[in-house]
Every structure is written in C-alpha cells, then in structure tokens.
N, C-alpha and C. Protein backbone atom coordinates (compact mmCIF):
# COMPACT_ATOMS: atom_id res chain seq x y z
N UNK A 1 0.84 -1.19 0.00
CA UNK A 1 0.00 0.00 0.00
C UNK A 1 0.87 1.25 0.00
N UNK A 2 0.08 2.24 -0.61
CA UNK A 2 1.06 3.34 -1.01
C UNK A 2 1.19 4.23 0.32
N UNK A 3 2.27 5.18 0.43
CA UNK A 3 2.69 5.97 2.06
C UNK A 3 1.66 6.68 2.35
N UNK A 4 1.44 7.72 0.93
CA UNK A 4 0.77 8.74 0.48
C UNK A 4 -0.70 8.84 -0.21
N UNK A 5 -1.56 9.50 -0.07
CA UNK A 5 -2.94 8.98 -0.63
C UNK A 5 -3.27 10.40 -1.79
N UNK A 6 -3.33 10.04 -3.23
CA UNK A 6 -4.20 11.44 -3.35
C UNK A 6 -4.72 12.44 -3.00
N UNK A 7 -4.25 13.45 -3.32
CA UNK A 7 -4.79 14.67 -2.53
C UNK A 7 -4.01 14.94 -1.27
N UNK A 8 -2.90 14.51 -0.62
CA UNK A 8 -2.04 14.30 0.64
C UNK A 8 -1.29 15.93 0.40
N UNK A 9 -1.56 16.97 1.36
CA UNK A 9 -0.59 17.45 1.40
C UNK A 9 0.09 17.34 1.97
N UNK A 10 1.50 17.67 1.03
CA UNK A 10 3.01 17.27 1.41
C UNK A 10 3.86 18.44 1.71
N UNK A 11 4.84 18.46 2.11
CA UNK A 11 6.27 18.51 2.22
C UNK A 11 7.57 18.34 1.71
N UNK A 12 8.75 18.82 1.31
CA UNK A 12 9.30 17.82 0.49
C UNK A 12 10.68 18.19 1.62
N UNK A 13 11.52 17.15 1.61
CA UNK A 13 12.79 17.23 3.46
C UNK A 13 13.72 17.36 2.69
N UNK A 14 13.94 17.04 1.23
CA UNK A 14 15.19 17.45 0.66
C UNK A 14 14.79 18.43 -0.77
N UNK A 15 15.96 18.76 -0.79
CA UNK A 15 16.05 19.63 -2.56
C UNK A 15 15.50 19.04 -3.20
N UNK A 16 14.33 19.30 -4.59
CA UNK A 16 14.82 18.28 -5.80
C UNK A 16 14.64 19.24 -6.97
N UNK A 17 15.16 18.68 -7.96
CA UNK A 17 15.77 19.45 -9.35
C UNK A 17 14.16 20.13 -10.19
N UNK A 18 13.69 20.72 -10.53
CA UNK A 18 12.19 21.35 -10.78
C UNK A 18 12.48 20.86 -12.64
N UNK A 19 11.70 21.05 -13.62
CA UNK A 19 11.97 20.67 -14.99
C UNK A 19 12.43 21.99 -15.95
N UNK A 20 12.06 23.15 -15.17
CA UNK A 20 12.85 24.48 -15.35
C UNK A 20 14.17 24.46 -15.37
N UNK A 21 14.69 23.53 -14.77
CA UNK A 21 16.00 24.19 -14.07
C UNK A 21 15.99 24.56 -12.62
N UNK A 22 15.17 25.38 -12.30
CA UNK A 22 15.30 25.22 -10.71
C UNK A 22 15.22 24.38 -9.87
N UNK A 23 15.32 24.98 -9.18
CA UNK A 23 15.55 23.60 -7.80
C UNK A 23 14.49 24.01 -6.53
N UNK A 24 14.17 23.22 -6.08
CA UNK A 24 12.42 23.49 -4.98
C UNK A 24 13.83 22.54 -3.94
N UNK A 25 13.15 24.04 -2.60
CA UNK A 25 14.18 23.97 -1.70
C UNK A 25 13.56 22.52 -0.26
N UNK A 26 13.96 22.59 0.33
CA UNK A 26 13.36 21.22 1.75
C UNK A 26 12.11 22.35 1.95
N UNK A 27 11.01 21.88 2.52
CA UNK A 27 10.18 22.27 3.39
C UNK A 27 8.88 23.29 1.83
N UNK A 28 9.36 23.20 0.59
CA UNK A 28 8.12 23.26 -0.28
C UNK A 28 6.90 22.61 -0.12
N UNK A 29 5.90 23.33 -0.40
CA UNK A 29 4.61 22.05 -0.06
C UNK A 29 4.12 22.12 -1.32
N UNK A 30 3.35 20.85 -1.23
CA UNK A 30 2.74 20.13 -2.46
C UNK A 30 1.94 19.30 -2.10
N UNK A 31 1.18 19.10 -3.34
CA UNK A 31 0.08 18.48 -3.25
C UNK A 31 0.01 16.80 -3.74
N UNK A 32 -0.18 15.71 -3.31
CA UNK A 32 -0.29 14.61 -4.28
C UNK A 32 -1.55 14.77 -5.39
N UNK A 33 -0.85 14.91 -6.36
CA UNK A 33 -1.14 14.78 -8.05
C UNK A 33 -1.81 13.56 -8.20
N UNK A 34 -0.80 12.33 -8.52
CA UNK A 34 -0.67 11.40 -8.69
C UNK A 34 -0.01 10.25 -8.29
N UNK A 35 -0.63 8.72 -8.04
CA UNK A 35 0.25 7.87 -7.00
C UNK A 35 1.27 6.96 -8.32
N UNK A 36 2.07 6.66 -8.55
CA UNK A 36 2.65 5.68 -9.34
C UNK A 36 3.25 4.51 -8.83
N UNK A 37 3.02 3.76 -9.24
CA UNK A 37 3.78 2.06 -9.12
C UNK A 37 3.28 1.81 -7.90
N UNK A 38 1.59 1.75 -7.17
CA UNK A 38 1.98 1.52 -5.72
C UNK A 38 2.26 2.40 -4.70
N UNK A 39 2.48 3.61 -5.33
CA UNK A 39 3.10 4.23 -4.12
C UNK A 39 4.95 4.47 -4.29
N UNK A 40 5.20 3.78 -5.70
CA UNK A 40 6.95 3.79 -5.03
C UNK A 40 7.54 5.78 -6.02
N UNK A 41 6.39 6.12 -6.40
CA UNK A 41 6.97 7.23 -6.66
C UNK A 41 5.43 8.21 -7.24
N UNK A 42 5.46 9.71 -6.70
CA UNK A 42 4.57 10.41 -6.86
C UNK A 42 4.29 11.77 -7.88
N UNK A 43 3.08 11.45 -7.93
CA UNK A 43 3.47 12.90 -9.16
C UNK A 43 3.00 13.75 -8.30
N UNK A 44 3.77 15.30 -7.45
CA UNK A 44 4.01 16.67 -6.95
C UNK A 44 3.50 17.15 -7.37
N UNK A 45 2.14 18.35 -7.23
CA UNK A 45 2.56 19.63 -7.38
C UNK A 45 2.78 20.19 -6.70
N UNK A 46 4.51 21.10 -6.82
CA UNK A 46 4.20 21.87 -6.08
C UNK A 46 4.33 23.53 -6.09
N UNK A 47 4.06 23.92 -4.59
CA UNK A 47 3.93 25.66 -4.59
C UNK A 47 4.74 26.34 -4.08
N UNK A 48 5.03 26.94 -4.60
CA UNK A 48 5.40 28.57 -4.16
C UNK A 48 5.36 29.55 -3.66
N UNK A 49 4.79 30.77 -3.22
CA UNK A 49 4.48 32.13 -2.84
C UNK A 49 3.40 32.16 -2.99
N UNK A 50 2.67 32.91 -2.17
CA UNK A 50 1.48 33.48 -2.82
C UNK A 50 1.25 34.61 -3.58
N UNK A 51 0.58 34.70 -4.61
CA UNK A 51 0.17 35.44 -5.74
C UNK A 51 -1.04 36.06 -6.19
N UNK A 52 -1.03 37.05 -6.57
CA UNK A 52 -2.54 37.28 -7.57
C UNK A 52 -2.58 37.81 -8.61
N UNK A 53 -3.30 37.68 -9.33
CA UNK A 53 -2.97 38.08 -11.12
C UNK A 53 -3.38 39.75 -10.98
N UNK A 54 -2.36 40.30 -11.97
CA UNK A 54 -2.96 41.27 -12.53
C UNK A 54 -4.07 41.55 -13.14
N UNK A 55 -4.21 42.82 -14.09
CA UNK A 55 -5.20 43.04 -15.00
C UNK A 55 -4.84 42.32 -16.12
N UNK A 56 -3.49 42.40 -16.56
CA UNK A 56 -2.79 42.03 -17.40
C UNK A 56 -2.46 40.79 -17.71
N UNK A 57 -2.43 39.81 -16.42
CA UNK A 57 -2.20 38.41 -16.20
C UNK A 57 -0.94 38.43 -16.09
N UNK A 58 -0.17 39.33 -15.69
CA UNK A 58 1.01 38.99 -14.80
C UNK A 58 0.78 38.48 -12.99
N UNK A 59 1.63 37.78 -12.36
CA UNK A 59 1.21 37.47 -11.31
C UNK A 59 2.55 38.36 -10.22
N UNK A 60 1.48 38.73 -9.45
CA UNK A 60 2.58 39.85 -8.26
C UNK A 60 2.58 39.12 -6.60
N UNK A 61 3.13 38.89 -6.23
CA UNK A 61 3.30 38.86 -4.91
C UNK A 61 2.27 39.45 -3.84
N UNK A 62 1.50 38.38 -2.76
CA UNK A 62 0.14 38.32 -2.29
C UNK A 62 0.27 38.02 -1.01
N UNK A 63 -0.24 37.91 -0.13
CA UNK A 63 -0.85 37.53 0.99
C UNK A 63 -1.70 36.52 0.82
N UNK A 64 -2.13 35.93 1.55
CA UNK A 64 -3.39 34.28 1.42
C UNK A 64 -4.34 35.17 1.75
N UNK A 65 -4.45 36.09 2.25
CA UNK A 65 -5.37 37.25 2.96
C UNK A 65 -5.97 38.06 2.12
N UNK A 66 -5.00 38.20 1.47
CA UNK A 66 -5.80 38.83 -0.13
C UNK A 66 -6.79 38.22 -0.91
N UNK A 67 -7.89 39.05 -1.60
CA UNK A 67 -8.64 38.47 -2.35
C UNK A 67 -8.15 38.33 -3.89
N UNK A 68 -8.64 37.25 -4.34
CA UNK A 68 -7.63 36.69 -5.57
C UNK A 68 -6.73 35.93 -5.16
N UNK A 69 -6.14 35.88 -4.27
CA UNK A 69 -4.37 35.03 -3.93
C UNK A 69 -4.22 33.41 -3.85
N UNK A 70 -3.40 33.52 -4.43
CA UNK A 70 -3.66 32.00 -4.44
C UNK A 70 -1.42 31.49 -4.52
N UNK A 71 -1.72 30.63 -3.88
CA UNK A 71 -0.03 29.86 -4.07
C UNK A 71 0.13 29.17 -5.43
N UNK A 72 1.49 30.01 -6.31
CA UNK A 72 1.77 29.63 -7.59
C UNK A 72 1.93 28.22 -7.47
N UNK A 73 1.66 27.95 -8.55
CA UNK A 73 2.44 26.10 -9.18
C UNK A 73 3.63 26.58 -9.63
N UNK A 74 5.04 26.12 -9.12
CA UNK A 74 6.13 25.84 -9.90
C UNK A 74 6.83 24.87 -10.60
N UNK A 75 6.23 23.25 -10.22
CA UNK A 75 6.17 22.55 -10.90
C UNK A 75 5.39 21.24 -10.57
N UNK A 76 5.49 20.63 -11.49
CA UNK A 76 4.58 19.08 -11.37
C UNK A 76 5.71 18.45 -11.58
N UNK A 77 6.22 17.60 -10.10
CA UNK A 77 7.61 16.81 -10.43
C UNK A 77 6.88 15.19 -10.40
N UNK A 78 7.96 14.34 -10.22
CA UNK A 78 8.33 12.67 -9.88
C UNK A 78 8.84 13.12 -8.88
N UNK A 79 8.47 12.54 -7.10
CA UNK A 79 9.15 12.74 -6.20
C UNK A 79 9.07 10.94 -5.70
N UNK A 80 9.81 10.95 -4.58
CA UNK A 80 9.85 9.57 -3.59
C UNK A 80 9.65 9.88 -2.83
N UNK A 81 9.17 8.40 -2.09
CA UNK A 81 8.69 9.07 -0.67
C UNK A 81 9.61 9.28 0.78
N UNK A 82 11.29 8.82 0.59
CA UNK A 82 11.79 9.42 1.34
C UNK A 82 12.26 11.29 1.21
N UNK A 83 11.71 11.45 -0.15
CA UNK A 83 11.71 13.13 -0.52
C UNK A 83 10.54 13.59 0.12
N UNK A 84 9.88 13.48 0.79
CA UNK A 84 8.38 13.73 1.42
C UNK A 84 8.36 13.62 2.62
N UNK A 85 7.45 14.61 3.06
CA UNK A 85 6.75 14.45 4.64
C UNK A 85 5.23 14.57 4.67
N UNK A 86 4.25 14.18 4.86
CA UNK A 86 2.96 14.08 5.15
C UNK A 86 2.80 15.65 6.05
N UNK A 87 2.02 16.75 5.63
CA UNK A 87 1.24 17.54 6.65
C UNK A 87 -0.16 17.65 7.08
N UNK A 88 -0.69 17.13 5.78
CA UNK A 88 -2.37 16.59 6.34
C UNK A 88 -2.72 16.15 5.09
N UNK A 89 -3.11 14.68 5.93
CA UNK A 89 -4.23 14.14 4.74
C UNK A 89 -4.90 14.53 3.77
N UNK A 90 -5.53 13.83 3.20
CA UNK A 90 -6.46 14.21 1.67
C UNK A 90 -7.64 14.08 2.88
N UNK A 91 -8.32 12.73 3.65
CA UNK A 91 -9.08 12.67 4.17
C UNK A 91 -9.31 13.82 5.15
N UNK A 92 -8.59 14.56 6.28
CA UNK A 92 -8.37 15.65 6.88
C UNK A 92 -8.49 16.44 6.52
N UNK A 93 -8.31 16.86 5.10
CA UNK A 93 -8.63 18.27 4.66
C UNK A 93 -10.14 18.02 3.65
N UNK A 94 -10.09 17.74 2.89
CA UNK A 94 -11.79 16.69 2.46
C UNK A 94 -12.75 16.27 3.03
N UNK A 95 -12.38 15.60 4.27
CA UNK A 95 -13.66 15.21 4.83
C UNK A 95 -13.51 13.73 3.76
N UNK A 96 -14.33 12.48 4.82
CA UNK A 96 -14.06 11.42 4.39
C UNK A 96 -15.16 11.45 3.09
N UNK A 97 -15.93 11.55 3.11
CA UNK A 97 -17.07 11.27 1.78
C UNK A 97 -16.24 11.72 0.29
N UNK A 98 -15.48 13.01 0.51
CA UNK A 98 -15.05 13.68 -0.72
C UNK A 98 -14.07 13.03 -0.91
N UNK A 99 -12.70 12.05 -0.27
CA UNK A 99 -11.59 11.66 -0.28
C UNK A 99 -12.22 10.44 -0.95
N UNK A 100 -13.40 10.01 -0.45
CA UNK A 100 -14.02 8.29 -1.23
C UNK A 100 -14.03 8.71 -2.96
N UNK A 101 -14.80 9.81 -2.89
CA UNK A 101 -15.43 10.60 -4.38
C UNK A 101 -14.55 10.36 -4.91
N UNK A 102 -13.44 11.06 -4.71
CA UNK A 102 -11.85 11.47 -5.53
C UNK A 102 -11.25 9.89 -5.63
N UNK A 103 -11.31 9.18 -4.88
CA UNK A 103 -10.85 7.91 -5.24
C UNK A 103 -11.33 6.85 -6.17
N UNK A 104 -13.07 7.34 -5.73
CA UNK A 104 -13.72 5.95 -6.94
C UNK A 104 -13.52 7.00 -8.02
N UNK A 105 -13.29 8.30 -8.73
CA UNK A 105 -12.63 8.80 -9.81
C UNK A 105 -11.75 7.97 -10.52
N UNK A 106 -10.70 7.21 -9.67
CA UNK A 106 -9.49 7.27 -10.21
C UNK A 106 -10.16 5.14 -10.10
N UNK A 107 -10.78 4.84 -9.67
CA UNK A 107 -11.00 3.43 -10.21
C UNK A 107 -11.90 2.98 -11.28
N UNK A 108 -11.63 1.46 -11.86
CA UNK A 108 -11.70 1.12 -12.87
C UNK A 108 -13.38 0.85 -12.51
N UNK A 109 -14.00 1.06 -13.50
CA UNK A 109 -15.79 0.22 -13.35
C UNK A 109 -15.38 -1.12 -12.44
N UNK A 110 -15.06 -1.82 -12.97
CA UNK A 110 -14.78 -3.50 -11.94
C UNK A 110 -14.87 -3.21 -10.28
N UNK A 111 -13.48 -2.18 -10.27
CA UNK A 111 -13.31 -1.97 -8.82
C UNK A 111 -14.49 -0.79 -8.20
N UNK A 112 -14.99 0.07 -8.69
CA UNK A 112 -16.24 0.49 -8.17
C UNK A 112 -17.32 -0.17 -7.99
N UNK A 113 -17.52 -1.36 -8.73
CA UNK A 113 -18.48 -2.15 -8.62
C UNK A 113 -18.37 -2.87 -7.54
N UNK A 114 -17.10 -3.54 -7.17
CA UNK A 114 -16.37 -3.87 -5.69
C UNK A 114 -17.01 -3.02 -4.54
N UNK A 115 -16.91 -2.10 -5.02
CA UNK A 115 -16.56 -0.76 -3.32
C UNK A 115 -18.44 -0.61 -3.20
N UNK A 116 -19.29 -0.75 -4.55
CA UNK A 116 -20.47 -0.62 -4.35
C UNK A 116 -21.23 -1.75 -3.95
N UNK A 117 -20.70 -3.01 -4.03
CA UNK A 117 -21.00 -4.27 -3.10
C UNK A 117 -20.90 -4.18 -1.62
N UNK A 118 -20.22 -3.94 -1.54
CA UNK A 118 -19.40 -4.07 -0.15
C UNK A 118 -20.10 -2.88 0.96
N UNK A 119 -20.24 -1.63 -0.26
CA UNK A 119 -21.15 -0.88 0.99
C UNK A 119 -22.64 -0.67 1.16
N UNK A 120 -23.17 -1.81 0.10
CA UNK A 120 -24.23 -2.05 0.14
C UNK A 120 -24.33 -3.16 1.82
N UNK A 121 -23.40 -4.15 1.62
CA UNK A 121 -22.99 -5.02 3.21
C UNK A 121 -23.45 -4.23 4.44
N UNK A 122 -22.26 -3.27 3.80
CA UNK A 122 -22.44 -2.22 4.98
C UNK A 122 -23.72 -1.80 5.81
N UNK A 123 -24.54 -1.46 4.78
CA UNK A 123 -25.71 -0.44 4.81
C UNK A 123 -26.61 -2.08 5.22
N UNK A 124 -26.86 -2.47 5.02
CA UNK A 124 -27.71 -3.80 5.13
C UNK A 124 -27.43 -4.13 6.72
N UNK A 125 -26.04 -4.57 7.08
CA UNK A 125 -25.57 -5.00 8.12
C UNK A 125 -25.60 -3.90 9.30
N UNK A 126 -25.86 -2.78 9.09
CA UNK A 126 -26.13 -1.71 9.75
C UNK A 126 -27.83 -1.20 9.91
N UNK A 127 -28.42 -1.99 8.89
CA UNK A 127 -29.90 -1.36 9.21
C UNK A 127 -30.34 -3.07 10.47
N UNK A 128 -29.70 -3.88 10.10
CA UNK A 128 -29.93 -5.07 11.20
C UNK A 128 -29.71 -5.09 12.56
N UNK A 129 -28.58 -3.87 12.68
CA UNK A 129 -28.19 -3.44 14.04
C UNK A 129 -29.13 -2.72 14.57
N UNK A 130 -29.80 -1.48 13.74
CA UNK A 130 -30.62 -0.99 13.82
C UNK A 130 -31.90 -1.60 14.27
N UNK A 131 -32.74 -2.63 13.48
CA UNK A 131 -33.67 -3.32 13.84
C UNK A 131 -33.37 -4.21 15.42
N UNK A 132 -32.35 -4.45 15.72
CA UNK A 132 -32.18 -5.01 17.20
C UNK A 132 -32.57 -4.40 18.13
C-alpha cells in the first residue's frame, strides 16, 4: 500500500531538481497529483508564494489574505517518498465522503463495482443493528 494517498498534502525534506531548471528547496509544499507504481513514486505539485494576477495576467506577490491570492504552481515533479513528509491528509482536509469521491474517480468500473458491493454489506448490516 502506497505511504501517500491522493490529494495528501506534502512537504518535500530534501532539494529536488524542478523541470525548469530550478531547484524546490526542503520544506516546499505540495500536493499529491498522482500515485505511481503503488506508491513507489509520486506525481508533486508543487507551490510557491502566494500570488494574484494582474489586469494584465502577470502574477505579483500576495498575501493568502488577499482576495484573488492564491499559491503559484512551480512545478509538477516525480518525487519519492523518502523526498516527502505528510502535513495533512487528503481525508483531513476533504472530509471522508469527498476523499471516497476522488478515489472511486481514479477506479476502474470492476473496482467500483467492488466498493459498491461491499457498501451495500455495509448499509444492510447496519440497518440489522438498527432493527435489534
């Protein structure tokens, strides 16, 4: 099972190389993108400063406090997960119902059909508790 879950915001404890050329320093945060192989490597995004667009669509330097502001994307990397630190869940910041949503997204018909068996169990085996 993978470290990291979709939607996980992260951390990153070391440097890594950005596809610019730059380099995203320890302690960048990011978002899980994407899980690969299992878990043995993730697709990042991550952020930067906060920002807000011009009139022009240049972006200037912001406060989170500001209206409009939002933290730039500087890149969408491949990270590992000893390049990572967990700061809060997908489920923690989502709420469990929306973290399920975002997940049966990313599964195949077969395996939703799975997860919709099973919590049908659920719901059945819970209205029996109920009737007791």
């Amino acid at each position: 099972m993978s470290k990291f879950q979709l939607f996980d915001a992260v951390n990153l404890i070391e440097a890594i190389p950005l596809a610019d050329g730059e380099i995203a320093p320890p302690e960048t945060t990011g978002a899980i993108v994407e899980v690969l192989q299992n878990g043995e490597a993730y697709l990042v995004e991550l952020f930067g400063g906060w920002v807000k667009a011009e009139v022009g669509g240049n972006f200037v330097p912001a406060t989170q406090d500001e209206s409009g502001a939002f933290m730039e994307t500087i890149g969408v990397e491949t990270v590992y997960p000893h390049q990572l630190q967990l700061v809060k869940s997908a489920g923690e910041m989502m709420g469990v119902r929306s973290h399920l949503l975002s997940i049966l997204d990313n599964l195949s018909d077969e395996l939703v059909a799975e997860v919709c068996d099973f919590a049908e169990f659920l719901r059945e085996k819970q209205e029996k508790v109920r009737s007791n």
